[in-house]
C-alpha atoms as a PDB file:
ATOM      1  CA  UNK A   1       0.000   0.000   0.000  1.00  0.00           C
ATOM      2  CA  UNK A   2       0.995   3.440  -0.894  1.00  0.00           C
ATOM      3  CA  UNK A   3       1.554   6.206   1.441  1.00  0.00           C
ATOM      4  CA  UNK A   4      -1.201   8.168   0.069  1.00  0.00           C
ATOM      5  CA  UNK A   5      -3.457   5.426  -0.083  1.00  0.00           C
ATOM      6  CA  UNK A   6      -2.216   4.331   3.642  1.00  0.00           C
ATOM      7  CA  UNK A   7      -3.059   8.459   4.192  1.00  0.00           C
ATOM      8  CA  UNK A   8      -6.535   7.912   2.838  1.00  0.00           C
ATOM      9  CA  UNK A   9      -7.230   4.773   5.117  1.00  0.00           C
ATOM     10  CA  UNK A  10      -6.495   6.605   7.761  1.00  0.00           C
ATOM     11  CA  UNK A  11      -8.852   9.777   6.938  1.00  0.00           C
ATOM     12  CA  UNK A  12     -11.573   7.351   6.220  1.00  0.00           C
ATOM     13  CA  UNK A  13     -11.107   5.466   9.308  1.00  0.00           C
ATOM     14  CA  UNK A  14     -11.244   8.928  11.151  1.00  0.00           C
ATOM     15  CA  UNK A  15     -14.058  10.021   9.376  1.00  0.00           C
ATOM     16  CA  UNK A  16     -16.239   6.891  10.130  1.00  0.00           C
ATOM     17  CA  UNK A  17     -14.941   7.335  13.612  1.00  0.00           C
ATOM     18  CA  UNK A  18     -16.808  10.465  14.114  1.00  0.00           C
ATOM     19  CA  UNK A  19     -19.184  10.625  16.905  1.00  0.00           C
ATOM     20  CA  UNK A  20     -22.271  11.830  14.050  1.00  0.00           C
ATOM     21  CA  UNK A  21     -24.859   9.404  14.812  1.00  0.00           C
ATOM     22  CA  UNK A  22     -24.507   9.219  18.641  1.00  0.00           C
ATOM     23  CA  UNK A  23     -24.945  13.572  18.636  1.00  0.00           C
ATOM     24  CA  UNK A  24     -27.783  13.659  16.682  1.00  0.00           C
ATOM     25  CA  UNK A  25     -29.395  11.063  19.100  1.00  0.00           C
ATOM     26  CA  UNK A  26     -28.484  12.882  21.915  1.00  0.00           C
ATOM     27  CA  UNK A  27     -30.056  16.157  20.283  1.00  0.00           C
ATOM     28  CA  UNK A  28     -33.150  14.514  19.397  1.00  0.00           C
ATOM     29  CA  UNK A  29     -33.443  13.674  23.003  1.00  0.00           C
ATOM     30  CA  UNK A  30     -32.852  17.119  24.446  1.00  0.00           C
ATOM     31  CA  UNK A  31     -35.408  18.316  21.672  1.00  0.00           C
ATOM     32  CA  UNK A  32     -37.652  15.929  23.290  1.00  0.00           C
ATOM     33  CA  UNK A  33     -37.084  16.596  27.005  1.00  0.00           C
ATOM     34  CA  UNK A  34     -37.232  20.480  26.228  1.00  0.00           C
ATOM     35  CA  UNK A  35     -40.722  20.408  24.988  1.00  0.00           C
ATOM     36  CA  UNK A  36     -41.990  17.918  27.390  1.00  0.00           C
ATOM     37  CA  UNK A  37     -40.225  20.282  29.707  1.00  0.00           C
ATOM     38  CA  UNK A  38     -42.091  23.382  28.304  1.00  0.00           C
ATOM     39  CA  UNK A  39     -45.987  21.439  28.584  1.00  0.00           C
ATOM     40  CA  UNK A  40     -45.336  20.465  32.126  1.00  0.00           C
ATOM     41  CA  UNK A  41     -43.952  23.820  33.330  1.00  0.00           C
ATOM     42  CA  UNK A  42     -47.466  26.001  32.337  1.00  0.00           C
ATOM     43  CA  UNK A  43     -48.444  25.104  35.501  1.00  0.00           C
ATOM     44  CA  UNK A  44     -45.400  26.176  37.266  1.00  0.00           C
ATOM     45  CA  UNK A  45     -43.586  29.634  37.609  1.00  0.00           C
ATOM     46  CA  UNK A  46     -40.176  27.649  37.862  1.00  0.00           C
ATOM     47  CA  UNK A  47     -38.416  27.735  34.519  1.00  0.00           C
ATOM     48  CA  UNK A  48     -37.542  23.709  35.707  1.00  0.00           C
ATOM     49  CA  UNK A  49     -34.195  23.657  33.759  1.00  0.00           C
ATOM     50  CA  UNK A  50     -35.613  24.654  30.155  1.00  0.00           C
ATOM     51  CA  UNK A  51     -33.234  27.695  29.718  1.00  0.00           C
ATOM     52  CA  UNK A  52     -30.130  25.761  31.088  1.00  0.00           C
ATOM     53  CA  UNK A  53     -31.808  22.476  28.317  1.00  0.00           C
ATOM     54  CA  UNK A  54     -32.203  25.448  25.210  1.00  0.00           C
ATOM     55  CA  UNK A  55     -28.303  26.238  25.567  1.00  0.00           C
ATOM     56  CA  UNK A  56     -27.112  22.730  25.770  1.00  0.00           C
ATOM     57  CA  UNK A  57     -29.666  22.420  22.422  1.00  0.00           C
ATOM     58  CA  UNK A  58     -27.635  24.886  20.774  1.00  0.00           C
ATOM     59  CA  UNK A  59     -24.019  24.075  21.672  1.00  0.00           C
ATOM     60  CA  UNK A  60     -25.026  20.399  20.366  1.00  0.00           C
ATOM     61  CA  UNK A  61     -26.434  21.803  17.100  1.00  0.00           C
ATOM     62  CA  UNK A  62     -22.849  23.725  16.618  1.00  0.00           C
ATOM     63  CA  UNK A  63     -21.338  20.629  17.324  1.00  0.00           C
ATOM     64  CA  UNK A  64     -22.872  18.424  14.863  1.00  0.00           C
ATOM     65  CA  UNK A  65     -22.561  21.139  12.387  1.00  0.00           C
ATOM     66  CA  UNK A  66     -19.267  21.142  12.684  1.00  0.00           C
ATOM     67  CA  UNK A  67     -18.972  17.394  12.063  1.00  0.00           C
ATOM     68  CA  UNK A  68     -20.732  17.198   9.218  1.00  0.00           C
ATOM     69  CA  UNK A  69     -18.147  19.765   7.986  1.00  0.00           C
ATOM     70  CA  UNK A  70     -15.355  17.621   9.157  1.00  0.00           C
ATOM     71  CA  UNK A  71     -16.998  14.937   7.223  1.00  0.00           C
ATOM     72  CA  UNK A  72     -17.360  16.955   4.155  1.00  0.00           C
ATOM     73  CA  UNK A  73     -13.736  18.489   4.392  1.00  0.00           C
ATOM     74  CA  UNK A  74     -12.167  14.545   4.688  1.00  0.00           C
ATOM     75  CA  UNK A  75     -14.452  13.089   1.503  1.00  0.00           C
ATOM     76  CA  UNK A  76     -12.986  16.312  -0.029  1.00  0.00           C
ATOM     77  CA  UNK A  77      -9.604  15.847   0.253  1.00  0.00           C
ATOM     78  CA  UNK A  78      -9.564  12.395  -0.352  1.00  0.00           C
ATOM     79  CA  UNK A  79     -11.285  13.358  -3.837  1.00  0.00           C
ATOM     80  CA  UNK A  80      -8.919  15.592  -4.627  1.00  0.00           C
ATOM     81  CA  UNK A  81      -5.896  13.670  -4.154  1.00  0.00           C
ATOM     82  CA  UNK A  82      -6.942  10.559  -6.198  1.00  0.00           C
ATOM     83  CA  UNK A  83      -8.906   8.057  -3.853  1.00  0.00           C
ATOM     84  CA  UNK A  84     -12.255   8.931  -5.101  1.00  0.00           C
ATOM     85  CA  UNK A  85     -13.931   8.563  -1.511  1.00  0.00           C
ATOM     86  CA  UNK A  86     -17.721   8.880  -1.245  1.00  0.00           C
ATOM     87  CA  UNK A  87     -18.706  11.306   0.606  1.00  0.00           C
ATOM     88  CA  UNK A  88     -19.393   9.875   4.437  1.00  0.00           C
ATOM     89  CA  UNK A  89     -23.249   9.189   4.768  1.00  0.00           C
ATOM     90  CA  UNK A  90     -24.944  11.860   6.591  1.00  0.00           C
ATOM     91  CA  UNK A  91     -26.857  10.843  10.207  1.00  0.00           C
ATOM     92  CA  UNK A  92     -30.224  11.060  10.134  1.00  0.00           C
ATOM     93  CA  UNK A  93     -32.336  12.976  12.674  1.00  0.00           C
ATOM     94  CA  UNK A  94     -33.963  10.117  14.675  1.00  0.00           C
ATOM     95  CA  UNK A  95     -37.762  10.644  15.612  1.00  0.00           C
ATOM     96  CA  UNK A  96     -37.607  12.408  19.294  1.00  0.00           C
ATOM     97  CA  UNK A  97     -37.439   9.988  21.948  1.00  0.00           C
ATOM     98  CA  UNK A  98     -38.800  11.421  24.975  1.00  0.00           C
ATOM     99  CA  UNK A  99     -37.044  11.009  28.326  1.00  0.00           C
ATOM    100  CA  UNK A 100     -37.921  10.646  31.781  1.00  0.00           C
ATOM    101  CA  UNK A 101     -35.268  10.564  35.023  1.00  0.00           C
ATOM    102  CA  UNK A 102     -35.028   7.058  36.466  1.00  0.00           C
ATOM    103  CA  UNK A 103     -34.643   6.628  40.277  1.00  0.00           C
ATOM    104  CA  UNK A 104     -30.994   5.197  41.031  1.00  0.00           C
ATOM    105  CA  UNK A 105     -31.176   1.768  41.511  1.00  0.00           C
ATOM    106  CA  UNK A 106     -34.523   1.476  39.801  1.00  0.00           C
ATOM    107  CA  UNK A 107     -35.501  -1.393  37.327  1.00  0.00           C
ATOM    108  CA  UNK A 108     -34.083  -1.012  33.893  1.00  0.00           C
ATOM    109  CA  UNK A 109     -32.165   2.517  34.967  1.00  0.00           C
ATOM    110  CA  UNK A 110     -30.038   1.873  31.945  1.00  0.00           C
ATOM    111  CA  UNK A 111     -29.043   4.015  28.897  1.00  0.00           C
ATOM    112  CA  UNK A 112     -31.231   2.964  26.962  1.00  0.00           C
ATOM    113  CA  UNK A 113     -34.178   2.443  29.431  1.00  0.00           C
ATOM    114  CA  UNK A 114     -35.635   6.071  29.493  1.00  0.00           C
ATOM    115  CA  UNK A 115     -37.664   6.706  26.358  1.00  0.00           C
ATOM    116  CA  UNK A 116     -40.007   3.294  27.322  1.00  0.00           C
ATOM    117  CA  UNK A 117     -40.494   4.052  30.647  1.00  0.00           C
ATOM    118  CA  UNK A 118     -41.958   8.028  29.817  1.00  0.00           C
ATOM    119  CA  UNK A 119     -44.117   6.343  27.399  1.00  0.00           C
ATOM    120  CA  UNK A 120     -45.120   4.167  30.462  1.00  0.00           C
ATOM    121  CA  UNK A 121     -45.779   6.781  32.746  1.00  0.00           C
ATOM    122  CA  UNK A 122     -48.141   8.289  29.867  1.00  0.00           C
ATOM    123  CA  UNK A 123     -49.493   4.814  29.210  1.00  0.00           C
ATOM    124  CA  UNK A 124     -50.119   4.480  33.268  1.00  0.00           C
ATOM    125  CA  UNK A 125     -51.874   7.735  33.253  1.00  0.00           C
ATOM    126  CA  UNK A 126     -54.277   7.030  30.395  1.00  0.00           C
ATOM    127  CA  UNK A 127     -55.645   3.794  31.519  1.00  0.00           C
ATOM    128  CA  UNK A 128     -55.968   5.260  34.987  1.00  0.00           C
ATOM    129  CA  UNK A 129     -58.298   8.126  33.739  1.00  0.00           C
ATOM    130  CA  UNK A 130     -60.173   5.536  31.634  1.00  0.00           C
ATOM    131  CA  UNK A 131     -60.079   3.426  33.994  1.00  0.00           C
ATOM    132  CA  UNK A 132     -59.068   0.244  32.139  1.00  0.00           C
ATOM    133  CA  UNK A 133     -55.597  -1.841  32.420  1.00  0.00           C
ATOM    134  CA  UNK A 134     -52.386  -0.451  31.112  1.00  0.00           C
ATOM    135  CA  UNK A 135     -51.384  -1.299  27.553  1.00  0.00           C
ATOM    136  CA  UNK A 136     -47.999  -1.953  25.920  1.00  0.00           C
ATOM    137  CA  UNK A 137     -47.497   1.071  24.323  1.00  0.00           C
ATOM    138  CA  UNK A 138     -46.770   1.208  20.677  1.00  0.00           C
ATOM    139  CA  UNK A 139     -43.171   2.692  19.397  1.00  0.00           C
ATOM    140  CA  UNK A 140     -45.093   4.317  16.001  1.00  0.00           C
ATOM    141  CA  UNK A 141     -44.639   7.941  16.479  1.00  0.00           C
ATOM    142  CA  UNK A 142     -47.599  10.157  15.617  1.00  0.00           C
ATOM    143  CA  UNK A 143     -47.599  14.189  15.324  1.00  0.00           C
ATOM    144  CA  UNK A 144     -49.950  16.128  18.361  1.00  0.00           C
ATOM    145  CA  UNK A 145     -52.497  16.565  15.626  1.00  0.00           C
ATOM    146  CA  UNK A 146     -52.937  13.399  14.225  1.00  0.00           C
ATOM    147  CA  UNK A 147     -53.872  11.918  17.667  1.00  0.00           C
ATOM    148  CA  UNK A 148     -56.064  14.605  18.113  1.00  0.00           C
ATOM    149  CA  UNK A 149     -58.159  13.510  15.125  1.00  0.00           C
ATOM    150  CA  UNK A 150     -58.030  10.090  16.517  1.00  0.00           C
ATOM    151  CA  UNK A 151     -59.061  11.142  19.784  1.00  0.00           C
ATOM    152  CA  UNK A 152     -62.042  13.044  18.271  1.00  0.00           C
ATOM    153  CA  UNK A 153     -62.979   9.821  16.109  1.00  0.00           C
ATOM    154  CA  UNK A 154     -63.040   7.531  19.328  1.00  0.00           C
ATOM    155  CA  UNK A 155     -64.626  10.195  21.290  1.00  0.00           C
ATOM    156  CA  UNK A 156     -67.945  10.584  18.763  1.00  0.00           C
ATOM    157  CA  UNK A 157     -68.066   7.207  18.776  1.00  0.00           C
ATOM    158  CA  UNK A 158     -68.358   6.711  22.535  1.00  0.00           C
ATOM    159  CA  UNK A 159     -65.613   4.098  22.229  1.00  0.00           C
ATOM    160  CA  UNK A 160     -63.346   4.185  25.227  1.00  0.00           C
ATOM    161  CA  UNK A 161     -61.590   1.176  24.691  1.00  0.00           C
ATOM    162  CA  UNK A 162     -60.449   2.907  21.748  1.00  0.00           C
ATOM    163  CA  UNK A 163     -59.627   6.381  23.010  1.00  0.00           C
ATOM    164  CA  UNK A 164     -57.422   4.016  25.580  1.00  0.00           C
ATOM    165  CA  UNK A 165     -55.515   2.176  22.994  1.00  0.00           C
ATOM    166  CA  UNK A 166     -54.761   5.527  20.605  1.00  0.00           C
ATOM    167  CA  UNK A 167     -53.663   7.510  23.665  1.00  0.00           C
ATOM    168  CA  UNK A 168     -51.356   4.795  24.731  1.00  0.00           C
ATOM    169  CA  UNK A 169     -49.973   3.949  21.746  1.00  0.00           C
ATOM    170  CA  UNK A 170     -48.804   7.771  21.358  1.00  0.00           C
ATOM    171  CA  UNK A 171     -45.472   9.407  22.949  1.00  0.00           C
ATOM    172  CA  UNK A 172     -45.961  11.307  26.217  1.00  0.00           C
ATOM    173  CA  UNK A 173     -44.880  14.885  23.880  1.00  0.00           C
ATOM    174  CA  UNK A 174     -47.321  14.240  21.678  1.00  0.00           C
ATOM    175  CA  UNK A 175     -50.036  13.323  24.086  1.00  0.00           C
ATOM    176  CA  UNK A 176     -48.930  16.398  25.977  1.00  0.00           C
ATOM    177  CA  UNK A 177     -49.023  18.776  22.710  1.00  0.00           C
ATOM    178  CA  UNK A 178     -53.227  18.304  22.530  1.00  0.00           C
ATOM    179  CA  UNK A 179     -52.721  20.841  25.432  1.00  0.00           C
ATOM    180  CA  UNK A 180     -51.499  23.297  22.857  1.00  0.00           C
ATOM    181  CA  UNK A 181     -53.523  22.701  20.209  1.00  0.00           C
ATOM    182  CA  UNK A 182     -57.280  22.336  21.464  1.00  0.00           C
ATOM    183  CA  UNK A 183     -57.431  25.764  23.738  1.00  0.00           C
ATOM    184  CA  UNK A 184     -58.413  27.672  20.124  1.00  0.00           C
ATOM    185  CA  UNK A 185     -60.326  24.801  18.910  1.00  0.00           C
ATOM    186  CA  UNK A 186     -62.481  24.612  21.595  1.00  0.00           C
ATOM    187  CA  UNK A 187     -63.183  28.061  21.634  1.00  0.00           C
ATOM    188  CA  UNK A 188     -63.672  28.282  17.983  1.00  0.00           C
ATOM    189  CA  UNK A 189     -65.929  24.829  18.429  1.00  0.00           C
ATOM    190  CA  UNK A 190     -67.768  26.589  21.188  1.00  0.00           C
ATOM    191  CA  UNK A 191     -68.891  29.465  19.121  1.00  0.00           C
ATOM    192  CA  UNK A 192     -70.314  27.424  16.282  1.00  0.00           C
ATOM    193  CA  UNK A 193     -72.442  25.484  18.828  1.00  0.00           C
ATOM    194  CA  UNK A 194     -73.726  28.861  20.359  1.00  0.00           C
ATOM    195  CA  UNK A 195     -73.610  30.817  17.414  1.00  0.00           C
ATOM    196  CA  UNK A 196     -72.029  33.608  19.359  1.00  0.00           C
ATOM    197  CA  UNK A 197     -68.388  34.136  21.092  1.00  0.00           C
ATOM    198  CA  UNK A 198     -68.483  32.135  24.446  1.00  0.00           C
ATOM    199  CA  UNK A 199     -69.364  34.137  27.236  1.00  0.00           C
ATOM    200  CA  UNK A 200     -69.021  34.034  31.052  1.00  0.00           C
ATOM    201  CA  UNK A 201     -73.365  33.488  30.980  1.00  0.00           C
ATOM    202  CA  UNK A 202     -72.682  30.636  28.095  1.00  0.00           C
ATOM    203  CA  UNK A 203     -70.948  28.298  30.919  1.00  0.00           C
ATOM    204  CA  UNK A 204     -73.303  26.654  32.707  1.00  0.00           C
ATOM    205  CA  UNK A 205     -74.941  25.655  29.107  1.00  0.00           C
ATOM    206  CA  UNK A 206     -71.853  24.476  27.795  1.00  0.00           C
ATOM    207  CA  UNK A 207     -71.103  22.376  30.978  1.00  0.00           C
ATOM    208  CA  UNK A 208     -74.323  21.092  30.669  1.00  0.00           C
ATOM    209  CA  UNK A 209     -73.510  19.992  26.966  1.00  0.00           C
ATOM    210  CA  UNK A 210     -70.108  18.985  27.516  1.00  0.00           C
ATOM    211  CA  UNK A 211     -69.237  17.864  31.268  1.00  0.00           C
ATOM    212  CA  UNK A 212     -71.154  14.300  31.175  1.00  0.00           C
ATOM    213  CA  UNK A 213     -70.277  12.920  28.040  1.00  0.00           C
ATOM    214  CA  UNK A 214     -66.326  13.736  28.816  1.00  0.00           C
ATOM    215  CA  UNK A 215     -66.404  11.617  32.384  1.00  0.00           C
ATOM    216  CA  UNK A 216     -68.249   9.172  30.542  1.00  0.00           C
ATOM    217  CA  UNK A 217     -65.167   8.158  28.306  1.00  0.00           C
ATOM    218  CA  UNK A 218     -62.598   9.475  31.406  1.00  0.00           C
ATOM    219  CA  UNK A 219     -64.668   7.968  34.694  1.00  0.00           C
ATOM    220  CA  UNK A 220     -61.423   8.527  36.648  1.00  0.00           C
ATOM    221  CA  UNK A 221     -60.842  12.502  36.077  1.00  0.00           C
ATOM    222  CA  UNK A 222     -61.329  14.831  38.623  1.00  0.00           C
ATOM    223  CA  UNK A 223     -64.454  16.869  37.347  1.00  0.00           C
ATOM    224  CA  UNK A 224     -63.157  19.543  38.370  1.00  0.00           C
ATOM    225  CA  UNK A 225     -60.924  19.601  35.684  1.00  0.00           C
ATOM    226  CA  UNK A 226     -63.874  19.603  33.276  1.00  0.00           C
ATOM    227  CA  UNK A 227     -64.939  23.038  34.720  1.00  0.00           C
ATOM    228  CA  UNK A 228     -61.897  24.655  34.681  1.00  0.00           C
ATOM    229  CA  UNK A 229     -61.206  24.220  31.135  1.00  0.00           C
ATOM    230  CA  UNK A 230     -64.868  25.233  30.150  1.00  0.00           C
ATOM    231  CA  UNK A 231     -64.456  28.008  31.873  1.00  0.00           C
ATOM    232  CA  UNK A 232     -61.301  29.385  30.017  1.00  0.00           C
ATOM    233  CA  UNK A 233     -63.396  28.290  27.076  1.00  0.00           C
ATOM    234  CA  UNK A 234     -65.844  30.685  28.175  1.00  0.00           C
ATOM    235  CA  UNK A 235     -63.452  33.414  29.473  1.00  0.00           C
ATOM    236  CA  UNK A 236     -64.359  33.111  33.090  1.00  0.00           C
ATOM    237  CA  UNK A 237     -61.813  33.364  35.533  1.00  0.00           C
ATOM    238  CA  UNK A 238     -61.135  30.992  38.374  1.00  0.00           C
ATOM    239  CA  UNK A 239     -59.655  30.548  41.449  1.00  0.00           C
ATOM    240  CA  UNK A 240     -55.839  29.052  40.922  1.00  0.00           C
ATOM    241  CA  UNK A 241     -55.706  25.168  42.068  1.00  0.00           C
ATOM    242  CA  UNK A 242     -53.523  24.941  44.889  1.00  0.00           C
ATOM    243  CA  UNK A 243     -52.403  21.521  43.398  1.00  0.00           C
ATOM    244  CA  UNK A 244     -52.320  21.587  39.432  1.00  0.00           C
ATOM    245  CA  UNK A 245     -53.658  19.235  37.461  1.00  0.00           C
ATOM    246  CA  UNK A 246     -51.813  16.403  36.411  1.00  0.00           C
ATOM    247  CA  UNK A 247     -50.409  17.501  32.679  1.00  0.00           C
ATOM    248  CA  UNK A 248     -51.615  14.069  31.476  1.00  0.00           C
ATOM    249  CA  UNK A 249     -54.903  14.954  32.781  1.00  0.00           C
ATOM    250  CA  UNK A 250     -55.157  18.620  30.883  1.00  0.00           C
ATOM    251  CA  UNK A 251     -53.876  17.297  27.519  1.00  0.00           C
ATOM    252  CA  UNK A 252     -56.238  13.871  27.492  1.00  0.00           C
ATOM    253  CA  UNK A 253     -59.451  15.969  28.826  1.00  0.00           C
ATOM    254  CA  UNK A 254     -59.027  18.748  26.180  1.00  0.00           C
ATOM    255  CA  UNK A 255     -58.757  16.015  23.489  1.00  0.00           C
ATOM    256  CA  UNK A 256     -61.993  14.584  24.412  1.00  0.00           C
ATOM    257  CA  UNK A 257     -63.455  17.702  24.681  1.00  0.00           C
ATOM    258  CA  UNK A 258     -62.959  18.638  21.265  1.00  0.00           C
ATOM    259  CA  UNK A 259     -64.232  15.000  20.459  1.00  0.00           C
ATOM    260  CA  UNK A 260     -67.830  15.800  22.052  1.00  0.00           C
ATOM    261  CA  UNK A 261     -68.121  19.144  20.535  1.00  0.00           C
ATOM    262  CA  UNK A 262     -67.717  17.583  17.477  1.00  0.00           C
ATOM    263  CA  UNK A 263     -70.205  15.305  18.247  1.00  0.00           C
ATOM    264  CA  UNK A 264     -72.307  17.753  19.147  1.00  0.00           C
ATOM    265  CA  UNK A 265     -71.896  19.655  15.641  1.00  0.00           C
ATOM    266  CA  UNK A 266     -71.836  16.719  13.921  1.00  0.00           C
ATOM    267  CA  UNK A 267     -68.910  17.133  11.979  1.00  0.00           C
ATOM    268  CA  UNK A 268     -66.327  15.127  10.282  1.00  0.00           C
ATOM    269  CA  UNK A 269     -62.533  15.025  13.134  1.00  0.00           C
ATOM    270  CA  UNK A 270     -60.911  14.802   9.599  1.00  0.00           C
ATOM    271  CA  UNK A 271     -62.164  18.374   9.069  1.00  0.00           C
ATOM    272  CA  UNK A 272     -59.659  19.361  11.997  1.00  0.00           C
ATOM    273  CA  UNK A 273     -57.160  18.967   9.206  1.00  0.00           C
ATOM    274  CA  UNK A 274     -58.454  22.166   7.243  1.00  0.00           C
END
């Protein structure tokens, strides 16, 4: 072997060498924690770590820019002095993995434990507000409004068994993103059922419309929780909980909500698409 080609080995051994893969996993996990991060905290005036988790985001974004240079600059040179190297495959962003702390000494605390056992905490949550047993959850990832529209389907069709297995089968960030997106749904919703903008004197109405058929499908949620988001619906202020909801508990009931106004419309979920 030649000492240029010896050279080239080398560069190409370097090159595949290159941590790529392994920082783009660990960004798609601080992506992941970040926004999960961000749901949880609206209930909290403690910025819980999310300023201190958007820096690390950024130095790790520098970093893997800076690789794929690295990479670039190595299938260069090699192609300019002869070897014809291919250019080094470029990592694909993984779908997020969310990730949840795990106790020291806990059961499966291992590297590669953490993204199961937030979708388990999720999964625990769900069956215990539908009250039905836990289900494996599913590793398909779906967006926030996808399972929204598949929340609304199982909702209008009174099916709780199936609201169980689509809210299971979804990661905890996506379950937790119906918290974002049904707030101007349901007020939009709202005013197409009373043909008017929701007002404070439109609540007990709407509760009377909404409130049963929602702890039908969820017989374990605190009703409470019913009122409180009817009443945001309906711009009336309340008293702040001394103990917050459970975030699971927001994100599923809003979901459902917008499932029985629906219902109560008679229109199409798929039209949430529009």
């Amino acid at each position: 072997m030649s000492l240029i080609q010896d050279l080239g080995a080398r560069l190409q051994a370097a090159g595949a060498d290159l941590p790529v893969g392994e920082l783009v996993a660990a960004l798609d996990k601080l992506r992941a924690s970040a926004a999960l991060l961000s749901w949880v905290r609206q209930q909290s005036a403690d910025p819980l770590g999310v300023p201190e988790l958007s820096g690390a985001i950024e130095h790790l974004e520098h970093a893997a820019y800076a690789l794929h240079v690295v990479q670039d600059s190595v299938s260069g040179y090699l192609a300019a002095i002869g070897l014809g190297a291919e250019p080094a495959p470029e990592a694909r962003p993984t779908p997020p993995e969310p990730v949840e702390p795990v106790a020291p000494g806990a059961p499966g605390s291992t590297s590669a434990a953490p993204a199961p056992r937030l979708r388990r905490w999720w999964a625990e949550r769900v069956a215990y507000l539908t009250d039905g047993a836990p289900a494996d959850p599913a590793t398909t990832t779906i967006s926030s409004d996808e399972l929204l529209r598949s929340v609304a389907r199982h909702t209008r069709a009174g099916d709780r068994t199936g609201l169980r297995r689509a809210l299971t089968g979804a990661p905890a960030p996506a379950g937790l993103g119906l918290s974002a997106l049904a707030p101007a749904l349901l007020h939009r919703l709202a005013s197409d059922l009373l043909g008017h903008e929701p007002r404070p004197a439109d609540l007990p109405a709407l509760t009377r419309t909404a409130r049963e058929p929602v702890l039908a499908l969820l017989p374990k949620l605190p009703p409470a929780l019913v009122d409180t988001l009817l009443a945001q619906v309906c711009r009336v202020p309340r008293p702040a909980d001394p103990v917050p909801p459970h975030p699971a508990d927001t994100a599923v009931t809003s979901g459902v909500l917008v499932g029985v106004l629906l219902r109560r419309l008679g229109r199409d979920p798929e039209a949430l698409a529009a």
